[in-house]
Protein backbone atom coordinates (compact mmCIF):
# COMPACT_ATOMS: atom_id res chain seq x y z
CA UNK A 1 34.62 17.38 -15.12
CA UNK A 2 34.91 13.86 -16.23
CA UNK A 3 34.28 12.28 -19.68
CA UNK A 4 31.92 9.67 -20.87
CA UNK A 5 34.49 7.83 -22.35
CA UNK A 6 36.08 7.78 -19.02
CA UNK A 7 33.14 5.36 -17.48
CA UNK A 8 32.00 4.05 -20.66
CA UNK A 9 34.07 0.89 -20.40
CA UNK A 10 34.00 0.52 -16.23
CA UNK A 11 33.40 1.86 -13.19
CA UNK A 12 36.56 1.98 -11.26
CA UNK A 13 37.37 0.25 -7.76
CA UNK A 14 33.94 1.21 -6.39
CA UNK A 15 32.31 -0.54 -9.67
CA UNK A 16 34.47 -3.45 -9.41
CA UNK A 17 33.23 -4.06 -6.01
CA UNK A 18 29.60 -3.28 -6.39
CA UNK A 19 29.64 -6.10 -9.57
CA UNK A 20 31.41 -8.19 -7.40
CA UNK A 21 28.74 -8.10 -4.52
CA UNK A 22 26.16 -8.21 -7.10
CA UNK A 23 27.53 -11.80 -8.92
CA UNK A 24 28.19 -13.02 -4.86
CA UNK A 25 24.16 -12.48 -4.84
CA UNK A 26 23.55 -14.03 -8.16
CA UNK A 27 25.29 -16.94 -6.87
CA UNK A 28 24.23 -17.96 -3.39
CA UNK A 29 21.33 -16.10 -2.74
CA UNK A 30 19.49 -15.46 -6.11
CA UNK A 31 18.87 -19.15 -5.98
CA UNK A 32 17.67 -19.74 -2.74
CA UNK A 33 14.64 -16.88 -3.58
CA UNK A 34 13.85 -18.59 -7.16
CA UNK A 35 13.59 -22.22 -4.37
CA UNK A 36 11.23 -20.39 -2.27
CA UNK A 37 8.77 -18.98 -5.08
CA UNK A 38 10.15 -15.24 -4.90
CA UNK A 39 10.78 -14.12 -8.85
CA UNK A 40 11.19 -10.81 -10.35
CA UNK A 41 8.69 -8.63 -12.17
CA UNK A 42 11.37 -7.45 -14.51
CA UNK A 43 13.38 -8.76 -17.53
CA UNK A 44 15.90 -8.95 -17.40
CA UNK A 45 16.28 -9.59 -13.55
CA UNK A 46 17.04 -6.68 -11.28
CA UNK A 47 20.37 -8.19 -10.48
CA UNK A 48 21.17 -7.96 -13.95
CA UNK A 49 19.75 -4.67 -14.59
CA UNK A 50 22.61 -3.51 -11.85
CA UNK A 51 25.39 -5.14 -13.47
CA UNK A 52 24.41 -3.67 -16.55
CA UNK A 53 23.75 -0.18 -15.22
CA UNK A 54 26.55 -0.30 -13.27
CA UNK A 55 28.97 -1.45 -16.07
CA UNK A 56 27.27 1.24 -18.40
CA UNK A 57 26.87 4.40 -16.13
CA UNK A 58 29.45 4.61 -13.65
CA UNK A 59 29.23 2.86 -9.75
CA UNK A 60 27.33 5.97 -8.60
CA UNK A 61 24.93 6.38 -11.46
CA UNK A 62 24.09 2.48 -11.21
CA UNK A 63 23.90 2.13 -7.73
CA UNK A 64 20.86 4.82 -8.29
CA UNK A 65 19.78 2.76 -11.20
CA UNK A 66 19.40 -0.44 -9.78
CA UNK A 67 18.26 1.50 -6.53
CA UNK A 68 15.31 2.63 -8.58
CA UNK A 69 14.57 -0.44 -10.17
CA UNK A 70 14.43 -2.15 -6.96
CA UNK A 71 11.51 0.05 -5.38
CA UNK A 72 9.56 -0.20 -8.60
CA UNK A 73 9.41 -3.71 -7.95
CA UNK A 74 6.47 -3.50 -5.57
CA UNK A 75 2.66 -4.29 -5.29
CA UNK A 76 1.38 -1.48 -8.03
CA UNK A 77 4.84 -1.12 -9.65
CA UNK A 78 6.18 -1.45 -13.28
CA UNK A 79 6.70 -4.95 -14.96
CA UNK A 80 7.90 -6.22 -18.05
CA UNK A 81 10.96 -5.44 -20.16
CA UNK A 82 12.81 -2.77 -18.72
CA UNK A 83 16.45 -2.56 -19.57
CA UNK A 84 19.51 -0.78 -18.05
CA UNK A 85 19.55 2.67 -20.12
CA UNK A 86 22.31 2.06 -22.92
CA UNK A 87 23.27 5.65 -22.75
CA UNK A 88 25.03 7.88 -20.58
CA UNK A 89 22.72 11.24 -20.08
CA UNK A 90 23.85 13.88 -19.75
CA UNK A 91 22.92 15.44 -15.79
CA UNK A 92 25.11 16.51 -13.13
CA UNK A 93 25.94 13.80 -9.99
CA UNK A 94 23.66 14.89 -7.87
CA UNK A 95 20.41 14.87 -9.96
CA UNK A 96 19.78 10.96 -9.47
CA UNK A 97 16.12 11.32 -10.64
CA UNK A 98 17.18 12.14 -14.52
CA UNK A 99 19.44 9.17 -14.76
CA UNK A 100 16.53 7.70 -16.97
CA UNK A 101 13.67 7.82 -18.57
CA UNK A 102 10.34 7.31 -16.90
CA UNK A 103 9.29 3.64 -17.64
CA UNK A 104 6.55 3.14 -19.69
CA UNK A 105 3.85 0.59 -18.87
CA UNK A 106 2.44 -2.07 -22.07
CA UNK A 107 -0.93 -1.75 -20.80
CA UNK A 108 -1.00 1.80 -20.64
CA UNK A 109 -3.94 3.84 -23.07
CA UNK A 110 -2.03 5.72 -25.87
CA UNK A 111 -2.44 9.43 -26.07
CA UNK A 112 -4.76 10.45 -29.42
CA UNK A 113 -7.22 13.07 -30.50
CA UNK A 114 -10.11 13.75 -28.40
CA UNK A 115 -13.77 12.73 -29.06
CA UNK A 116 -15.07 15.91 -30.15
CA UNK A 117 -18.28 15.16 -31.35
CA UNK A 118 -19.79 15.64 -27.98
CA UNK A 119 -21.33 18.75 -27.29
């Protein structure tokens, strides 16, 4: 089994290449969508959130990442300030859906006691 430390600083050829594709978008067509109107629900920008995840986790951990942030990004969906987890957890491969922590909404009603002076 692999160390942290291993993909705390990269993410190897397959990393490389997925930040690569990811700046191409950033570039030429991240532009074109801010031109026509289309802007992200997130901060920072799901683009980033990929670099970052992807720089941070590992290529296959922040492929899942950003994949996840991308179909949150929907009608109904999350918004707000939602950054790349800092931290590498500590799952096996193959469980993609513990990668992170659930998001949490702003406008979301805090837990507390219940009323119980109805009867």
């Amino acid at each position: 089994m692999r160390s942290a430390k291993e993909h705390a600083t990269g993410s190897g050829p397959f990393g490389v290449i997925l930040i690569g594709a990811l700046r191409l978008y950033q570039w030429t067509l991240s532009p074109v969508f801010y031109a026509f109107g289309v802007r992200c629900r997130h901060e920072p920008s799901c683009s980033h959130y990929a670099v970052d995840s992807v720089r941070v986790q590992g290529a296959w951990r922040g492929f899942f990442l950003a994949a996840g942030r991308v179909l949150r990004c929907r009608p109904g969906g999350t918004y707000g300030y939602d950054p790349a987890p800092a931290e590498r957890k500590d799952v096996p491969f193959w469980a993609v859906t513990r990668f992170r922590d659930p998001p949490r909404r702003p406008d979301a009603p805090q837990a507390g006691p219940r009323d119980e002076t109805r009867s």
